[in-house]
PDB file of N, CA and C in Angstrom:
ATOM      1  N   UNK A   1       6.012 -11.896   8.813  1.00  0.00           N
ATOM      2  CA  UNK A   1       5.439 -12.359   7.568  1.00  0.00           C
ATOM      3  C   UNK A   1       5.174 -11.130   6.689  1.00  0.00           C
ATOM      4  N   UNK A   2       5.316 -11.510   5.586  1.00  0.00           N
ATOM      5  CA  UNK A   2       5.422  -9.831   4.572  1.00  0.00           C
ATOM      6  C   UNK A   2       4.064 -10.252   3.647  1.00  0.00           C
ATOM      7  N   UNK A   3       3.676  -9.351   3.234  1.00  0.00           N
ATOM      8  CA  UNK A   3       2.563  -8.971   3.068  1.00  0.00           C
ATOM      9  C   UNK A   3       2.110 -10.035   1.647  1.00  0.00           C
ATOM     10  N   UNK A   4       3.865  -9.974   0.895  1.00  0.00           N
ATOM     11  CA  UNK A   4       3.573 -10.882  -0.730  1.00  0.00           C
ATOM     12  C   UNK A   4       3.401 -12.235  -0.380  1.00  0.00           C
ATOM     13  N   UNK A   5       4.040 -12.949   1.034  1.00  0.00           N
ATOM     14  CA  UNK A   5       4.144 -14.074   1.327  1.00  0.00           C
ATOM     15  C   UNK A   5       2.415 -14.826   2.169  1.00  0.00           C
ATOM     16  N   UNK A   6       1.954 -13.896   2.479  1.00  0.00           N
ATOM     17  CA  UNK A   6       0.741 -13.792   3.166  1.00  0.00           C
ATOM     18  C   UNK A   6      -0.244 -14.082   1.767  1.00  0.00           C
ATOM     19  N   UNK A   7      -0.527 -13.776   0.435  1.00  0.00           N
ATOM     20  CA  UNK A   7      -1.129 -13.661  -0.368  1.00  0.00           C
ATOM     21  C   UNK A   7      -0.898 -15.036  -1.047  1.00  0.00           C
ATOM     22  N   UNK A   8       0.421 -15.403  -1.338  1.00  0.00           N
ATOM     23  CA  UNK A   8       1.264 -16.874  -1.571  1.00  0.00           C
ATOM     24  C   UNK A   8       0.337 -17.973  -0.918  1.00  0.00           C
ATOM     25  N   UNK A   9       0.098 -17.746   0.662  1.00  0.00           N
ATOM     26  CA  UNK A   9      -0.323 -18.861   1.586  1.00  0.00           C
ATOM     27  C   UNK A   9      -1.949 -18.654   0.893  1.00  0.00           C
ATOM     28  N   UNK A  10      -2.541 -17.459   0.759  1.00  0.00           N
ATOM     29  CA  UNK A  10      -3.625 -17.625   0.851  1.00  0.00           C
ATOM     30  C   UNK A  10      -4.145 -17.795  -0.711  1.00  0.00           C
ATOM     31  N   UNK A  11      -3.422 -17.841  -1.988  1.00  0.00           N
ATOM     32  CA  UNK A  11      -3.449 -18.402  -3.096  1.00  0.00           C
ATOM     33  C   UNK A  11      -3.521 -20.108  -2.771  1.00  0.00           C
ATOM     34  N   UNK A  12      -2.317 -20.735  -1.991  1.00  0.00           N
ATOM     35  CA  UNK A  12      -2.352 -22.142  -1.677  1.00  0.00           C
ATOM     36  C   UNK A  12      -3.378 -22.569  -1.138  1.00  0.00           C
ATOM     37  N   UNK A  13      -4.480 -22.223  -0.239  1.00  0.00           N
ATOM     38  CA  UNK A  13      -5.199 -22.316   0.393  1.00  0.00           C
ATOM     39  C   UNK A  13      -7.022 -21.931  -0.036  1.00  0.00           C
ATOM     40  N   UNK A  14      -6.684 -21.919  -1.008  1.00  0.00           N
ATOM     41  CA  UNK A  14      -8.306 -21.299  -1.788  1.00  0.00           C
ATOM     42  C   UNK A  14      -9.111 -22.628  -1.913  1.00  0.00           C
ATOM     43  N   UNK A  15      -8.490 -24.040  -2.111  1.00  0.00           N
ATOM     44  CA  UNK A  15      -9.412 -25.088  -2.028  1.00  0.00           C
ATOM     45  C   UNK A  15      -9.673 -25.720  -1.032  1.00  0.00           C
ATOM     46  N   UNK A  16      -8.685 -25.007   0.333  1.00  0.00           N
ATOM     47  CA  UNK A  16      -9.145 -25.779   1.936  1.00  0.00           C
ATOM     48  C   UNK A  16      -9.705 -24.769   2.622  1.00  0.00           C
ATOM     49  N   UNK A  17     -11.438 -24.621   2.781  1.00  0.00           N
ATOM     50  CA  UNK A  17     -11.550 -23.056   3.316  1.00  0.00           C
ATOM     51  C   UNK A  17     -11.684 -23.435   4.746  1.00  0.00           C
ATOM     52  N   UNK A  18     -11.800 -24.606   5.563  1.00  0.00           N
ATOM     53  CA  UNK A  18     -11.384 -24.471   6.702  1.00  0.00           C
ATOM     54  C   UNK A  18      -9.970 -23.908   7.169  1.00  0.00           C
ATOM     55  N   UNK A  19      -8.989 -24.185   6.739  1.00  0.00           N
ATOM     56  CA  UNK A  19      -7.529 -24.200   6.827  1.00  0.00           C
ATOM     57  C   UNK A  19      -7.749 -22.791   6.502  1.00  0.00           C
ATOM     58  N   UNK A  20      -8.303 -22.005   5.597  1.00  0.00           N
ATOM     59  CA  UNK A  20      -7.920 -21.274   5.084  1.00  0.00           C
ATOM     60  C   UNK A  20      -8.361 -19.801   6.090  1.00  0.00           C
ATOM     61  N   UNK A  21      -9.736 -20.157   6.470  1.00  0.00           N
ATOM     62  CA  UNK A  21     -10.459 -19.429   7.804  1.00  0.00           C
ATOM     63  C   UNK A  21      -9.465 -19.469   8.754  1.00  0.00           C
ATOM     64  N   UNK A  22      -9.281 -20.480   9.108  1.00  0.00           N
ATOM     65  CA  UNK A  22      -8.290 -20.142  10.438  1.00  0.00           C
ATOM     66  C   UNK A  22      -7.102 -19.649  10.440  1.00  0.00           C
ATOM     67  N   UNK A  23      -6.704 -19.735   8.878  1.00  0.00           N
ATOM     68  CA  UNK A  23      -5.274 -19.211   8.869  1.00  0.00           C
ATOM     69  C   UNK A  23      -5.690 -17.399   9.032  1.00  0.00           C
ATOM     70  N   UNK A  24      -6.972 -17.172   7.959  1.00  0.00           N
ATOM     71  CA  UNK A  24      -7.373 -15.739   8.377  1.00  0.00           C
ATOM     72  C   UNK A  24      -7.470 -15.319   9.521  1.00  0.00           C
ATOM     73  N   UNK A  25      -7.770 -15.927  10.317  1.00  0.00           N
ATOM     74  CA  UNK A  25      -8.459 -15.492  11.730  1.00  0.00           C
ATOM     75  C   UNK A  25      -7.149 -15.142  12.744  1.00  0.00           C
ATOM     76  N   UNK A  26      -5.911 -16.020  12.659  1.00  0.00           N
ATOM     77  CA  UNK A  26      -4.571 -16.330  13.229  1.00  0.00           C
ATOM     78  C   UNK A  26      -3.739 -15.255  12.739  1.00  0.00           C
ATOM     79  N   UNK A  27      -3.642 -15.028  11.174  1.00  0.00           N
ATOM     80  CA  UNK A  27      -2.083 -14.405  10.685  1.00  0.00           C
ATOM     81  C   UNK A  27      -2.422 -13.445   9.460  1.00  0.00           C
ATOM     82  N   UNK A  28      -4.026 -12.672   9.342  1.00  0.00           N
ATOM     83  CA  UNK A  28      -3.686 -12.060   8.331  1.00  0.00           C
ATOM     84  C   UNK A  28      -3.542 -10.833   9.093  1.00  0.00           C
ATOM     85  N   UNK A  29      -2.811  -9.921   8.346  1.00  0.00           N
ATOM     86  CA  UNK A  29      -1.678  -8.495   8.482  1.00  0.00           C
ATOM     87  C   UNK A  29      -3.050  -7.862   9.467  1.00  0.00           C
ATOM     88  N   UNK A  30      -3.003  -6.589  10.412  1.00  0.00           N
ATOM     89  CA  UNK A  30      -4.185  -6.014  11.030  1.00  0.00           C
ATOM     90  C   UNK A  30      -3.734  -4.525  10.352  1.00  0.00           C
ATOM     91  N   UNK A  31      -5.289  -4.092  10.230  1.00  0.00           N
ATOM     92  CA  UNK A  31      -5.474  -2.778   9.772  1.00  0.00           C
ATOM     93  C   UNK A  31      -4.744  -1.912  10.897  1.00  0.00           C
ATOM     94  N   UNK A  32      -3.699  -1.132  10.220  1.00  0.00           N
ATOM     95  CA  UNK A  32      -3.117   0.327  10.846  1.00  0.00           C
ATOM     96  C   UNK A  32      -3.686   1.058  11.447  1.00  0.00           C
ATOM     97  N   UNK A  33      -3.457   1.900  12.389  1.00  0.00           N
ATOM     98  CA  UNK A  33      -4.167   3.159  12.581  1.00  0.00           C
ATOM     99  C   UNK A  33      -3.649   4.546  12.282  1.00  0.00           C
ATOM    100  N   UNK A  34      -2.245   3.876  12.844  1.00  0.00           N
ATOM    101  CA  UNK A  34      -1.449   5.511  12.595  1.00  0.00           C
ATOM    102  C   UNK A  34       0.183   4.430  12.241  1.00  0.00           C
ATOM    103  N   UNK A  35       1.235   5.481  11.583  1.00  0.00           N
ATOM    104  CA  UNK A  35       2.336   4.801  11.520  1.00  0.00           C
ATOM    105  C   UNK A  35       2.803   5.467   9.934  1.00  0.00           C
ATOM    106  N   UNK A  36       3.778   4.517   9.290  1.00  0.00           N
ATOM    107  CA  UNK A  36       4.032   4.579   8.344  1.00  0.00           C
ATOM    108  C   UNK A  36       3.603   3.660   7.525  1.00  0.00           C
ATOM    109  N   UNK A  37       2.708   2.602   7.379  1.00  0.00           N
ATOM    110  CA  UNK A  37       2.260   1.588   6.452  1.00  0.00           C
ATOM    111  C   UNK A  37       0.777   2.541   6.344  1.00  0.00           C
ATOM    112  N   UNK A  38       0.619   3.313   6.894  1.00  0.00           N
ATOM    113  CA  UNK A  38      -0.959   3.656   6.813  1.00  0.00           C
ATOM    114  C   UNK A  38      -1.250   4.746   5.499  1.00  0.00           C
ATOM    115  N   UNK A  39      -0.484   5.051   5.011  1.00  0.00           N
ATOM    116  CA  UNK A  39      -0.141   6.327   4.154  1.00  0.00           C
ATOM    117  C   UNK A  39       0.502   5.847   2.981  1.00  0.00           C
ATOM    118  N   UNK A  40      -0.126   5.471   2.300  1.00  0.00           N
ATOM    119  CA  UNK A  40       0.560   4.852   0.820  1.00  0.00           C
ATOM    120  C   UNK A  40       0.547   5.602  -0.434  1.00  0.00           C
ATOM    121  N   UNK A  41       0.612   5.776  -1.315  1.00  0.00           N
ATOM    122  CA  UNK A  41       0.886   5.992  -2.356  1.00  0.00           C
ATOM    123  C   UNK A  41      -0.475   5.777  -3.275  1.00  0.00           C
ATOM    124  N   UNK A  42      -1.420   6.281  -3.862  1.00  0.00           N
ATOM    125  CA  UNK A  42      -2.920   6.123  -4.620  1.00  0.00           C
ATOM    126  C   UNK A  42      -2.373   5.276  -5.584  1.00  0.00           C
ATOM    127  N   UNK A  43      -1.473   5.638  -6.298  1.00  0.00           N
ATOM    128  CA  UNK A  43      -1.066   5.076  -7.693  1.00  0.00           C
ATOM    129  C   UNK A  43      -0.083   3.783  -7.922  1.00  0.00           C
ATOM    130  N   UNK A  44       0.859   3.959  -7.035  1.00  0.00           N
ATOM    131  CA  UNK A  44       1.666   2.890  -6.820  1.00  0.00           C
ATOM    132  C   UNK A  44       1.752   2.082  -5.572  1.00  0.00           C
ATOM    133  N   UNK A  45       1.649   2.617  -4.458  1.00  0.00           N
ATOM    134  CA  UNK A  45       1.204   2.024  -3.415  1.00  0.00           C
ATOM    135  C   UNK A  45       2.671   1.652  -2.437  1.00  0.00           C
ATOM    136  N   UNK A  46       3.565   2.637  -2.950  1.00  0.00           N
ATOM    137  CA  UNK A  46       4.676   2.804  -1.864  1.00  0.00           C
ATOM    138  C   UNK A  46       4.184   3.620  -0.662  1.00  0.00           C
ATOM    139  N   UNK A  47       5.332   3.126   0.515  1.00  0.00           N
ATOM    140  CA  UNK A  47       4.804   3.726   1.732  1.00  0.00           C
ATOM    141  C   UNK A  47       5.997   4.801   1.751  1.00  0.00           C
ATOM    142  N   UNK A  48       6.965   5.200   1.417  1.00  0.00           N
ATOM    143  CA  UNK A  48       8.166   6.100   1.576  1.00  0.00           C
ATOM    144  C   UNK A  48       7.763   6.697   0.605  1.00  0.00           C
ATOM    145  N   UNK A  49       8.308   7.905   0.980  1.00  0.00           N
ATOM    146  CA  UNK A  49       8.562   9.535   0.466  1.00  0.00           C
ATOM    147  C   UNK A  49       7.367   9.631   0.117  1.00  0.00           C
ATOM    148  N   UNK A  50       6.304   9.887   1.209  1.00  0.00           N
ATOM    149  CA  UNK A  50       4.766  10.129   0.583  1.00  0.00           C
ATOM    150  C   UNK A  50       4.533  11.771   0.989  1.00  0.00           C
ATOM    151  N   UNK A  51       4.069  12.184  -0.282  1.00  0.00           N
ATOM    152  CA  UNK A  51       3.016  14.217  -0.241  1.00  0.00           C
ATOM    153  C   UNK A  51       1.939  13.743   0.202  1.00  0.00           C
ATOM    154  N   UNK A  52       1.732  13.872   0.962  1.00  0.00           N
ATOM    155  CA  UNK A  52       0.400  13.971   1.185  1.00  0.00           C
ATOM    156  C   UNK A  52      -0.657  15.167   1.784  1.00  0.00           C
ATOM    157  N   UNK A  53       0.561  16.582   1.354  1.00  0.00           N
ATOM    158  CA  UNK A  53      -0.104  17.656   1.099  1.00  0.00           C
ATOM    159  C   UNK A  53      -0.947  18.282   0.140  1.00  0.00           C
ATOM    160  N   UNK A  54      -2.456  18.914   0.518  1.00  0.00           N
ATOM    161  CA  UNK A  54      -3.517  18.995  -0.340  1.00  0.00           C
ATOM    162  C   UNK A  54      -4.142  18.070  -0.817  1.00  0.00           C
ATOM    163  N   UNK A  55      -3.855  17.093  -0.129  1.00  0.00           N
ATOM    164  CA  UNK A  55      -5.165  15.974  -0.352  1.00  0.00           C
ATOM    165  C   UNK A  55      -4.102  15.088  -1.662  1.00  0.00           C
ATOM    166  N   UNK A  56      -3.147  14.828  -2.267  1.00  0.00           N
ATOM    167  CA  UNK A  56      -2.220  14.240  -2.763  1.00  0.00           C
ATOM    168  C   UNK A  56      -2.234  13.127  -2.915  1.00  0.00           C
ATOM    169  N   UNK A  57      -1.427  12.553  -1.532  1.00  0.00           N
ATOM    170  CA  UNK A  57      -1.503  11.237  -1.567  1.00  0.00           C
ATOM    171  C   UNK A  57      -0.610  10.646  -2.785  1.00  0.00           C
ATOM    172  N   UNK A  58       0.375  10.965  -2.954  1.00  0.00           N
ATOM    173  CA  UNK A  58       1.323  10.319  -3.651  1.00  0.00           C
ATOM    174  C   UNK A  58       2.466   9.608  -3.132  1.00  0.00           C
ATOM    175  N   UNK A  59       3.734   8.836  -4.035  1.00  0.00           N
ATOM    176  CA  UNK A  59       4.944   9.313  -3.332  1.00  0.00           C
ATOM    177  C   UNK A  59       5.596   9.986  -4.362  1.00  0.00           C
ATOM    178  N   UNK A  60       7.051  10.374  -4.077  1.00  0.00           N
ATOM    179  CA  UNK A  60       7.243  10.925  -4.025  1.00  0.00           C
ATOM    180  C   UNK A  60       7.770  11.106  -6.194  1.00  0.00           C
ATOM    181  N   UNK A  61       7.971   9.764  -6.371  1.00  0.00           N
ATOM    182  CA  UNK A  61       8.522   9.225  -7.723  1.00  0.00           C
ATOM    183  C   UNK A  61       7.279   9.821  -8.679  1.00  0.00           C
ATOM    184  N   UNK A  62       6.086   9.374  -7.664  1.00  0.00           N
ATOM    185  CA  UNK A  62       4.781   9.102  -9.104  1.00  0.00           C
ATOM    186  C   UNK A  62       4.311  11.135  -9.257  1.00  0.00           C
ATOM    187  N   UNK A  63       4.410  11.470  -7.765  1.00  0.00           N
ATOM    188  CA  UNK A  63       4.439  13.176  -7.706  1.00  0.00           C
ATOM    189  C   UNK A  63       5.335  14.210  -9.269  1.00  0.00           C
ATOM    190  N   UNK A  64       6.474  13.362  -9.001  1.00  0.00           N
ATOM    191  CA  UNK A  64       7.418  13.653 -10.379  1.00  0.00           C
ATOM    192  C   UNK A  64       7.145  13.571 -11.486  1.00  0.00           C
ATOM    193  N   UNK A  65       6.082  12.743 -11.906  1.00  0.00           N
ATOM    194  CA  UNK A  65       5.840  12.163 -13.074  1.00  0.00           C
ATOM    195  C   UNK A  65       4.774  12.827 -13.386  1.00  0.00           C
ATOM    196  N   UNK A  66       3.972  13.315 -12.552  1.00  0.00           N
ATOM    197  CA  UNK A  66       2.603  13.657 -12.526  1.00  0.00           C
ATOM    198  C   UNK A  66       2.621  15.121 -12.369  1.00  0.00           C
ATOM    199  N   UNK A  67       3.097  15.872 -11.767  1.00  0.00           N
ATOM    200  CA  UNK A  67       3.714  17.489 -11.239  1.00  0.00           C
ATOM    201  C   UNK A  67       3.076  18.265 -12.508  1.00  0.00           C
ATOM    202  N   UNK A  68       4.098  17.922 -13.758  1.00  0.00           N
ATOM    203  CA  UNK A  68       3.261  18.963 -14.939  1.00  0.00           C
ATOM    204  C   UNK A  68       2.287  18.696 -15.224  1.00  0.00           C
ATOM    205  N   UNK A  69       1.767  17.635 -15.083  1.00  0.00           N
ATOM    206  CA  UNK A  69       0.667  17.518 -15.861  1.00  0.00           C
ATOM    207  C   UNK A  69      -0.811  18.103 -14.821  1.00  0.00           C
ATOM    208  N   UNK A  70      -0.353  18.363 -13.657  1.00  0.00           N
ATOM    209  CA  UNK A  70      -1.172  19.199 -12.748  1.00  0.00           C
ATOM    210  C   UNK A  70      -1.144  20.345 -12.555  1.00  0.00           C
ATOM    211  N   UNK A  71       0.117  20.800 -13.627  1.00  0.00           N
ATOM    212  CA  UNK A  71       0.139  22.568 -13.421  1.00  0.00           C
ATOM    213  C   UNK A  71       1.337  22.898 -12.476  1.00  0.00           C
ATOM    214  N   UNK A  72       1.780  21.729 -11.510  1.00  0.00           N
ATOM    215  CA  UNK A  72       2.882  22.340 -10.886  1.00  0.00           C
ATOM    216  C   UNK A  72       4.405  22.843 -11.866  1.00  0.00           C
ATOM    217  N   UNK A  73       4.683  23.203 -11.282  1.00  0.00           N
ATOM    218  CA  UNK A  73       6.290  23.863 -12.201  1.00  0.00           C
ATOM    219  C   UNK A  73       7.399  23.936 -11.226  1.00  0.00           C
ATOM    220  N   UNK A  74       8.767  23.403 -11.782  1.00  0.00           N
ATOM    221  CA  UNK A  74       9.721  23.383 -10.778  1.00  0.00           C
ATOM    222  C   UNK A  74      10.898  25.035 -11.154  1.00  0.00           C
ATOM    223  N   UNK A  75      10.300  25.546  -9.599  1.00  0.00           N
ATOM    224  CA  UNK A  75      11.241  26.431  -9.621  1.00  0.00           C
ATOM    225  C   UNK A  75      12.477  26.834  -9.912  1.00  0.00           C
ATOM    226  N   UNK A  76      13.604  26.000  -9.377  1.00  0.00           N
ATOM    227  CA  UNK A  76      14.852  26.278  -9.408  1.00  0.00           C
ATOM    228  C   UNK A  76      15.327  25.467 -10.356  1.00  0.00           C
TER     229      UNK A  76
END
């Protein structure tokens, strides 16, 4: 079950909160500990190509966009 389809059920389900409890209790997503879903993106909230050097926390697209305006400069 993917994460947009999980939100879908639980939009359908906002006026049955029994149904809706148990569906929580059964099938919503479990908090990460370690992996690759655990490390997202602050701004956009992708899980690929993440910096997360110096406290960052980007990926790798929004890093690009953002780079000058933090002072970084591309070398080559």
């Amino acid at each position: 079950m993917t994460v947009s389809d999980f939100r879908k059920i639980l939009k359908q389900l906002a006026n049955k909160p029994s149904k809706r409890k148990r569906f929580l209790k059964h099938n919503s997503p479990k908090e990460r500990k370690y992996g690759l879903s655990t490390k997202k993106c602050n701004r956009c909230l992708r899980v690929g190509g993440h910096v997360g050097k110096y406290g960052l926390n980007l990926c790798r697209h929004c890093f690009r966009e953002l780079a000058p305006k933090m002072g970084w400069k591309k070398l080559s």
